[in-house]
C-alpha atoms as a PDB file:
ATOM      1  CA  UNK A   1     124.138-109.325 -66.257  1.00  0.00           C
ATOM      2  CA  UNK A   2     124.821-106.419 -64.506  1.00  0.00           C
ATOM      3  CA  UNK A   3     128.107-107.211 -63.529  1.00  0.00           C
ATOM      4  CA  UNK A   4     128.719-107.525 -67.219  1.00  0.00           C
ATOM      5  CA  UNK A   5     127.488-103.788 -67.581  1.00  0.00           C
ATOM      6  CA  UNK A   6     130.444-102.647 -65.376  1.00  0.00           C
ATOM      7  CA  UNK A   7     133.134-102.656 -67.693  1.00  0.00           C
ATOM      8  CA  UNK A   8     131.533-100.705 -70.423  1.00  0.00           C
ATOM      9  CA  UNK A   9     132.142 -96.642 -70.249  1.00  0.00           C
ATOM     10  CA  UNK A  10     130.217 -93.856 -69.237  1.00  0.00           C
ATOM     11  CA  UNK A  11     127.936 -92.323 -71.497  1.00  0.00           C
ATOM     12  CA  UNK A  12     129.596 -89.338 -72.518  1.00  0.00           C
ATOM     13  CA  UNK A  13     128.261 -86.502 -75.448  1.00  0.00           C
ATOM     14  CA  UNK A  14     125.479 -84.043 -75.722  1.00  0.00           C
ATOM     15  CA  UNK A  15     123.613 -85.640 -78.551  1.00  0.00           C
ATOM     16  CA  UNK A  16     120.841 -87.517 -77.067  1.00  0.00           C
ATOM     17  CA  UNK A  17     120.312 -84.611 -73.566  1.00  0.00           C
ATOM     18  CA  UNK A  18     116.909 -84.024 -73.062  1.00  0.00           C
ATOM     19  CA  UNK A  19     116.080 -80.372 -72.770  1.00  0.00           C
ATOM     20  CA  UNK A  20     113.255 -78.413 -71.928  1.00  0.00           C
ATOM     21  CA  UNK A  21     112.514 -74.683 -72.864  1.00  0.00           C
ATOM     22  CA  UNK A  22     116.658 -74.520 -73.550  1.00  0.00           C
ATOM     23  CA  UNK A  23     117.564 -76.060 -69.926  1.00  0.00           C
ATOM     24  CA  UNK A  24     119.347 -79.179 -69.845  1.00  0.00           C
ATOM     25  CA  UNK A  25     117.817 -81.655 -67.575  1.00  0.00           C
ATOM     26  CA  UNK A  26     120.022 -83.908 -65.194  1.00  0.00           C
ATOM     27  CA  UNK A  27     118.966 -86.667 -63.100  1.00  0.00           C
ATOM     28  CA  UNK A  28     120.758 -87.548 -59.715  1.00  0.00           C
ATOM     29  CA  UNK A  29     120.739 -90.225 -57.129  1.00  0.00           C
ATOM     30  CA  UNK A  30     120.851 -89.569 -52.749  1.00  0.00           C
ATOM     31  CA  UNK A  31     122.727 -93.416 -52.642  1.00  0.00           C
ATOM     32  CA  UNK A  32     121.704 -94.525 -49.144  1.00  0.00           C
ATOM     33  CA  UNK A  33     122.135 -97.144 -46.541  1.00  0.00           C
ATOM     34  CA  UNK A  34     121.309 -98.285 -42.691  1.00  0.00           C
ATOM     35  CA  UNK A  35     124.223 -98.968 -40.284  1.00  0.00           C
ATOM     36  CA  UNK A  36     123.512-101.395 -37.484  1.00  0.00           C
ATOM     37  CA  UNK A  37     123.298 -99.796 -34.554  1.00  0.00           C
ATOM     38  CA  UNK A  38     121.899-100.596 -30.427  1.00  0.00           C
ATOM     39  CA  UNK A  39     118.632-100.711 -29.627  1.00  0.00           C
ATOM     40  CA  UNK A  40     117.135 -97.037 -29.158  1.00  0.00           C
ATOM     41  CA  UNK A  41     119.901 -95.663 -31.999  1.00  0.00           C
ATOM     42  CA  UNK A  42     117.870 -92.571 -33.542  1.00  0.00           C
ATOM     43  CA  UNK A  43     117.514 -93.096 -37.340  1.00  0.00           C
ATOM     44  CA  UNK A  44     119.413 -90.190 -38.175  1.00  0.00           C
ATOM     45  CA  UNK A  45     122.765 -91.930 -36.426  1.00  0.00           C
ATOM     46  CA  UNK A  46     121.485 -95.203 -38.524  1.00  0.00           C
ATOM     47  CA  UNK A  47     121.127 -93.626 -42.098  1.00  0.00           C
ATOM     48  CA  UNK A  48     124.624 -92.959 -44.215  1.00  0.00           C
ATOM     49  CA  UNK A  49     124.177 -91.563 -47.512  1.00  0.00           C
ATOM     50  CA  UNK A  50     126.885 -92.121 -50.540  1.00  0.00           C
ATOM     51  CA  UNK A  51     128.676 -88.707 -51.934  1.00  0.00           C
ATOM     52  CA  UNK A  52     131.597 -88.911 -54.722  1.00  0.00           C
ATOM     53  CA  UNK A  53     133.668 -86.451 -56.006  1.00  0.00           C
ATOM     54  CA  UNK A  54     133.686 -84.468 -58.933  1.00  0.00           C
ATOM     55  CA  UNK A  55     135.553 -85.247 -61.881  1.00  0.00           C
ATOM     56  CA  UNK A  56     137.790 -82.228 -61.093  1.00  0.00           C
ATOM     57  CA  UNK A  57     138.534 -83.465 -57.924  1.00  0.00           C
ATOM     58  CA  UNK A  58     137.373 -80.546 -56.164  1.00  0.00           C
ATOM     59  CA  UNK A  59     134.009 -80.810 -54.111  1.00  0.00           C
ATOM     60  CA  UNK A  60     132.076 -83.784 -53.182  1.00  0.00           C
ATOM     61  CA  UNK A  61     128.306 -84.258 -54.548  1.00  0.00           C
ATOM     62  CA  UNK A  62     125.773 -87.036 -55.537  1.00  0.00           C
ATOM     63  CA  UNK A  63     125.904 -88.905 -58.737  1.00  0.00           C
ATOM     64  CA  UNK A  64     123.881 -86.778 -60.918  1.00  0.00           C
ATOM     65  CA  UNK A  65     124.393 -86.422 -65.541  1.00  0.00           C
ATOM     66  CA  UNK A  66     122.370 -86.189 -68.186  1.00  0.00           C
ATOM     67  CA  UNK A  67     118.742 -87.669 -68.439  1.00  0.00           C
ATOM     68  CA  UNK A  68     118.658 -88.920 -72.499  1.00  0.00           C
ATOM     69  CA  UNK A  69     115.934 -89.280 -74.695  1.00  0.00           C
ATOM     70  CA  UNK A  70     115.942 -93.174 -75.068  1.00  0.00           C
ATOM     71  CA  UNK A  71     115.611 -93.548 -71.028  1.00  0.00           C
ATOM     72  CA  UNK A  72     112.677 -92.758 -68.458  1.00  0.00           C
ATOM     73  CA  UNK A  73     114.002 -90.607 -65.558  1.00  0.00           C
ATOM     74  CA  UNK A  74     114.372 -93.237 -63.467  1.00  0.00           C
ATOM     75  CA  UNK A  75     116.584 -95.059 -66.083  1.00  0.00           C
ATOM     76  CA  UNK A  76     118.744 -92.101 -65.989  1.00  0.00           C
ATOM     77  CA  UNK A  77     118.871 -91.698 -62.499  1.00  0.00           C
ATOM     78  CA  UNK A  78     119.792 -95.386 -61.799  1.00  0.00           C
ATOM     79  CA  UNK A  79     122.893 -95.558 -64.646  1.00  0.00           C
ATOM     80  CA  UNK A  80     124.185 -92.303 -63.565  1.00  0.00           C
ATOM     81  CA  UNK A  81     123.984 -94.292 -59.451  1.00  0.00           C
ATOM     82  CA  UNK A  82     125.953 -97.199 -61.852  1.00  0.00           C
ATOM     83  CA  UNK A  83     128.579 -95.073 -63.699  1.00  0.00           C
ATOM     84  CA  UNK A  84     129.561 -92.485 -61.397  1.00  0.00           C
ATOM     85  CA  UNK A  85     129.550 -94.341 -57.396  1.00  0.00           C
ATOM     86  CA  UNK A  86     129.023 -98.190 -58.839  1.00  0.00           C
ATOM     87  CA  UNK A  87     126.159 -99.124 -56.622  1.00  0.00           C
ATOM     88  CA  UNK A  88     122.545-100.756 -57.301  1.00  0.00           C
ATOM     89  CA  UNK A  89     119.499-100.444 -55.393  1.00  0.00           C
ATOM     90  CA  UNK A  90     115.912 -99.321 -55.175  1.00  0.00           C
ATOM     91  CA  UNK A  91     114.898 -96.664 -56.602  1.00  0.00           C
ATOM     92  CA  UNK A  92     112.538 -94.321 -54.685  1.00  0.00           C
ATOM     93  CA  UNK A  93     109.942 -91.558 -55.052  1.00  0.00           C
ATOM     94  CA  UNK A  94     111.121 -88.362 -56.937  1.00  0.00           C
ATOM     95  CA  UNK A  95     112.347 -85.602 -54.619  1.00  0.00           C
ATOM     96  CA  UNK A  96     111.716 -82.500 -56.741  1.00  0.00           C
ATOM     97  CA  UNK A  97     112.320 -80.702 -59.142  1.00  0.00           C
ATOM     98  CA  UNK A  98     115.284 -77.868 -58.828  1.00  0.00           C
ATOM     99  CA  UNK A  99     116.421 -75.264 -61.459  1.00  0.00           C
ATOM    100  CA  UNK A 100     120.028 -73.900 -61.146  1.00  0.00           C
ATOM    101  CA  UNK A 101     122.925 -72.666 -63.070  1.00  0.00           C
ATOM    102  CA  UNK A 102     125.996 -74.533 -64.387  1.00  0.00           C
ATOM    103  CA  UNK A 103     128.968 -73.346 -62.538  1.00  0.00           C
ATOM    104  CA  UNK A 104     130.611 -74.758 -65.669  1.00  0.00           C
ATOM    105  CA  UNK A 105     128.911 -73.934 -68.908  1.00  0.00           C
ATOM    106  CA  UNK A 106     126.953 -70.856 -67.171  1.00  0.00           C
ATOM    107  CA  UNK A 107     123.632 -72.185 -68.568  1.00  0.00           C
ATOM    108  CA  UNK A 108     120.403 -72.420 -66.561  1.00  0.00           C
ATOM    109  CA  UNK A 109     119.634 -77.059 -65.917  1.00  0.00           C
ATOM    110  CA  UNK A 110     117.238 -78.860 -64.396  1.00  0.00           C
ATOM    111  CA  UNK A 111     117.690 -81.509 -61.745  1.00  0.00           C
ATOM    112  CA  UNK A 112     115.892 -84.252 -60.510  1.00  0.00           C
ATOM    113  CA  UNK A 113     116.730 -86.043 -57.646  1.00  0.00           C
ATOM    114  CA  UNK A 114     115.576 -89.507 -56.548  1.00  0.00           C
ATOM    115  CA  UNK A 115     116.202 -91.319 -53.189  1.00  0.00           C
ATOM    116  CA  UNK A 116     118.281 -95.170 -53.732  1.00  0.00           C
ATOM    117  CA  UNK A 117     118.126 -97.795 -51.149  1.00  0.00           C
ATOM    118  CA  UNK A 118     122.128 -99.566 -51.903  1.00  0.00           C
ATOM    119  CA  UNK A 119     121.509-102.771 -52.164  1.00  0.00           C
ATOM    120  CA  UNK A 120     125.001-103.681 -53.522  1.00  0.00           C
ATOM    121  CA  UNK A 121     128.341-101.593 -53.943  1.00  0.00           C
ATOM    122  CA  UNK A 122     130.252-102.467 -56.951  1.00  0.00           C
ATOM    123  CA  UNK A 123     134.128-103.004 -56.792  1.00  0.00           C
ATOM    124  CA  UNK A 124     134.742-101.916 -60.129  1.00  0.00           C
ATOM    125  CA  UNK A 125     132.557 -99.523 -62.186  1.00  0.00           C
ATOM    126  CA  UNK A 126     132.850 -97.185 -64.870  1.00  0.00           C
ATOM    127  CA  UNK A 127     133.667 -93.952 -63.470  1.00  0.00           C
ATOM    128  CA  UNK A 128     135.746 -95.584 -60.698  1.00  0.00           C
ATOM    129  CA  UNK A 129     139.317 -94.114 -62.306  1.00  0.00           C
ATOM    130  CA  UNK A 130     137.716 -90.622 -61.976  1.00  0.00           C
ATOM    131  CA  UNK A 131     135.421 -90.516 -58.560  1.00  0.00           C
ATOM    132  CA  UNK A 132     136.090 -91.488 -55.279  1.00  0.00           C
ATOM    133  CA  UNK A 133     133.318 -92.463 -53.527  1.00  0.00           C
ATOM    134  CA  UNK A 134     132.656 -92.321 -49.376  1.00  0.00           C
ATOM    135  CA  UNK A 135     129.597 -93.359 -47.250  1.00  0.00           C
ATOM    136  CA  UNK A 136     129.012 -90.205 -44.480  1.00  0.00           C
ATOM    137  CA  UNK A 137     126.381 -89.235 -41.984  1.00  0.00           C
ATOM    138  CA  UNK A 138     124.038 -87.416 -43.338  1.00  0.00           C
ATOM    139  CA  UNK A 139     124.733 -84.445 -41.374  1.00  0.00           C
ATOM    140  CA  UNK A 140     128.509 -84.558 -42.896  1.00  0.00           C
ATOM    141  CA  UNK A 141     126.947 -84.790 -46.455  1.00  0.00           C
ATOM    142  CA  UNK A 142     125.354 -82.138 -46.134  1.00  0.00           C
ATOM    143  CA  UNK A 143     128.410 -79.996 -45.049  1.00  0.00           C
ATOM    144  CA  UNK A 144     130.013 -81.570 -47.484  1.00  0.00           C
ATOM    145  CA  UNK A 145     128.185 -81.257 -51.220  1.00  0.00           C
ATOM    146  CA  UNK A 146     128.813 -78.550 -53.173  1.00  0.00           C
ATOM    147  CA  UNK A 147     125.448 -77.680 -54.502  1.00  0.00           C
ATOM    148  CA  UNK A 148     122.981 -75.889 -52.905  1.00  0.00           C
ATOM    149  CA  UNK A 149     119.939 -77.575 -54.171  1.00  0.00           C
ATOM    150  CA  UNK A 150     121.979 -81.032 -53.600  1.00  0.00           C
ATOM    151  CA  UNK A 151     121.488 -80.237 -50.125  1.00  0.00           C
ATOM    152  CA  UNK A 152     117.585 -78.997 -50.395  1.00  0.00           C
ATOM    153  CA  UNK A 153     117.130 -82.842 -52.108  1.00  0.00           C
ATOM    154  CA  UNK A 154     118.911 -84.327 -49.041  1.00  0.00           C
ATOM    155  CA  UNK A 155     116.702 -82.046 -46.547  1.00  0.00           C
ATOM    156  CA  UNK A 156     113.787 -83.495 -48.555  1.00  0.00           C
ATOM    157  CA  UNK A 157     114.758 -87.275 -48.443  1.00  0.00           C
ATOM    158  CA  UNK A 158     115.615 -86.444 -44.771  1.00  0.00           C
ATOM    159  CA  UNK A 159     112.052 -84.912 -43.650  1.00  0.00           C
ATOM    160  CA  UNK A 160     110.504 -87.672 -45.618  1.00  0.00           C
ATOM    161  CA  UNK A 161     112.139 -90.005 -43.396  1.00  0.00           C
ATOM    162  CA  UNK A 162     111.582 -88.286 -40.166  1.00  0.00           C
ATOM    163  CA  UNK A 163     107.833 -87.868 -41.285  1.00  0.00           C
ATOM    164  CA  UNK A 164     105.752 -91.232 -40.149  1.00  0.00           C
ATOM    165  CA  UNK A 165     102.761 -89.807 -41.458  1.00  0.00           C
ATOM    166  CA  UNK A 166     104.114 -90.280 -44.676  1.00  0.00           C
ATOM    167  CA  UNK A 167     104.101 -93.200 -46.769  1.00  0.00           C
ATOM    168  CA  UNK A 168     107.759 -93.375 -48.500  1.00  0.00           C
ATOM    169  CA  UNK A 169     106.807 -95.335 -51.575  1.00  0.00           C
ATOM    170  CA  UNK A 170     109.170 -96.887 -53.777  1.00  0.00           C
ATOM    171  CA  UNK A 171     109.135 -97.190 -57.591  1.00  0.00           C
ATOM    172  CA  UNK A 172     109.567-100.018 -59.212  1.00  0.00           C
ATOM    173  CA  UNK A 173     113.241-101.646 -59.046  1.00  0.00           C
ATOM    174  CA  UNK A 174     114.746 -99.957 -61.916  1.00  0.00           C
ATOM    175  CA  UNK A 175     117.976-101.658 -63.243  1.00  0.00           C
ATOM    176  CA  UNK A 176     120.235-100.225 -65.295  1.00  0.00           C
ATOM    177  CA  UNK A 177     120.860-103.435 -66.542  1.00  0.00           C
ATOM    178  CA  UNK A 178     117.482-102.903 -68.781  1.00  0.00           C
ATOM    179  CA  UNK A 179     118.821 -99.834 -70.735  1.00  0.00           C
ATOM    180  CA  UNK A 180     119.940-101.027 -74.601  1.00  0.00           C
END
């Protein structure tokens, strides 16, 4: 079924943005993946996350849009995972919460950002004419994405790897698939 999802568009308009106090709210996915790797490879050398560009062409980020009002966060961060870098997967615990302005409109958003555990990579997906998509160290992401707080998210996902005393739970597998 979700296969079948793949040739439909992107969800494109302004009409059904959620908004809080004025701010837009956008939802975004840190796509990521283990290489295999000898015995005794640190995790860090292991761990490749997903970056695509930006419609414009002109900087390299996560997938991140619009959270609507007919979808839970995670709903919205899993289709914008879907549309923008075609890949499925397991959506983790919430990152944070970041508040930043729009290079483009100027305006003040918030963004959420949620780890994803790639599970499959799409061949063909909606956004695929727009975005190319590349699987990099995490170290080169980071160099890499064009947002600051981007970054802060993939510092966060990073520590909460490194950190065993932590228990890295996952939400419930959240499938675009389910959206109407």
């Amino acid at each position: 079924m979700c296969k079948d999802m793949v040739g439909l568009v992107s969800r494109t308009g302004r009409q059904l943005q959620r908004y809080n106090m004025g701010r837009r709210q956008v939802v975004g996915c840190i796509p990521y993946r283990y290489t295999n790797g000898s015995e005794g490879t640190p995790f860090h050398e292991l761990l490749e996350v997903l970056v695509i560009s930006s419609q414009k062409g002109h900087g390299i980020l996560f997938p991140k849009g619009g959270w609507e009002t007919d979808e839970t966060v995670e709903e919205a961060a899993a289709r914008e995972s879907l549309e923008e870098a075609g890949v499925l997967g397991i959506l983790e615990v919430e990152l944070g919460k970041w508040s930043f302005k729009s290079r483009r409109h100027g305006t003040i958003y918030e963004g959420y950002m949620f780890p994803l555990l790639v599970k499959e990579v799409l061949d063909s997906w909606p956004e695929e004419n727009l975005r190319q998509r590349k699987w990099m160290p995490v170290h080169k992401a980071r160099e890499a994405c064009e947002h600051w707080w981007m970054k802060e998210a993939l510092d966060r996902f990073v520590n909460r790897l490194e950190s065993p005393s932590q228990d890295v739970q996952t939400k419930n597998h959240v499938s675009p698939c389910s959206l109407s």
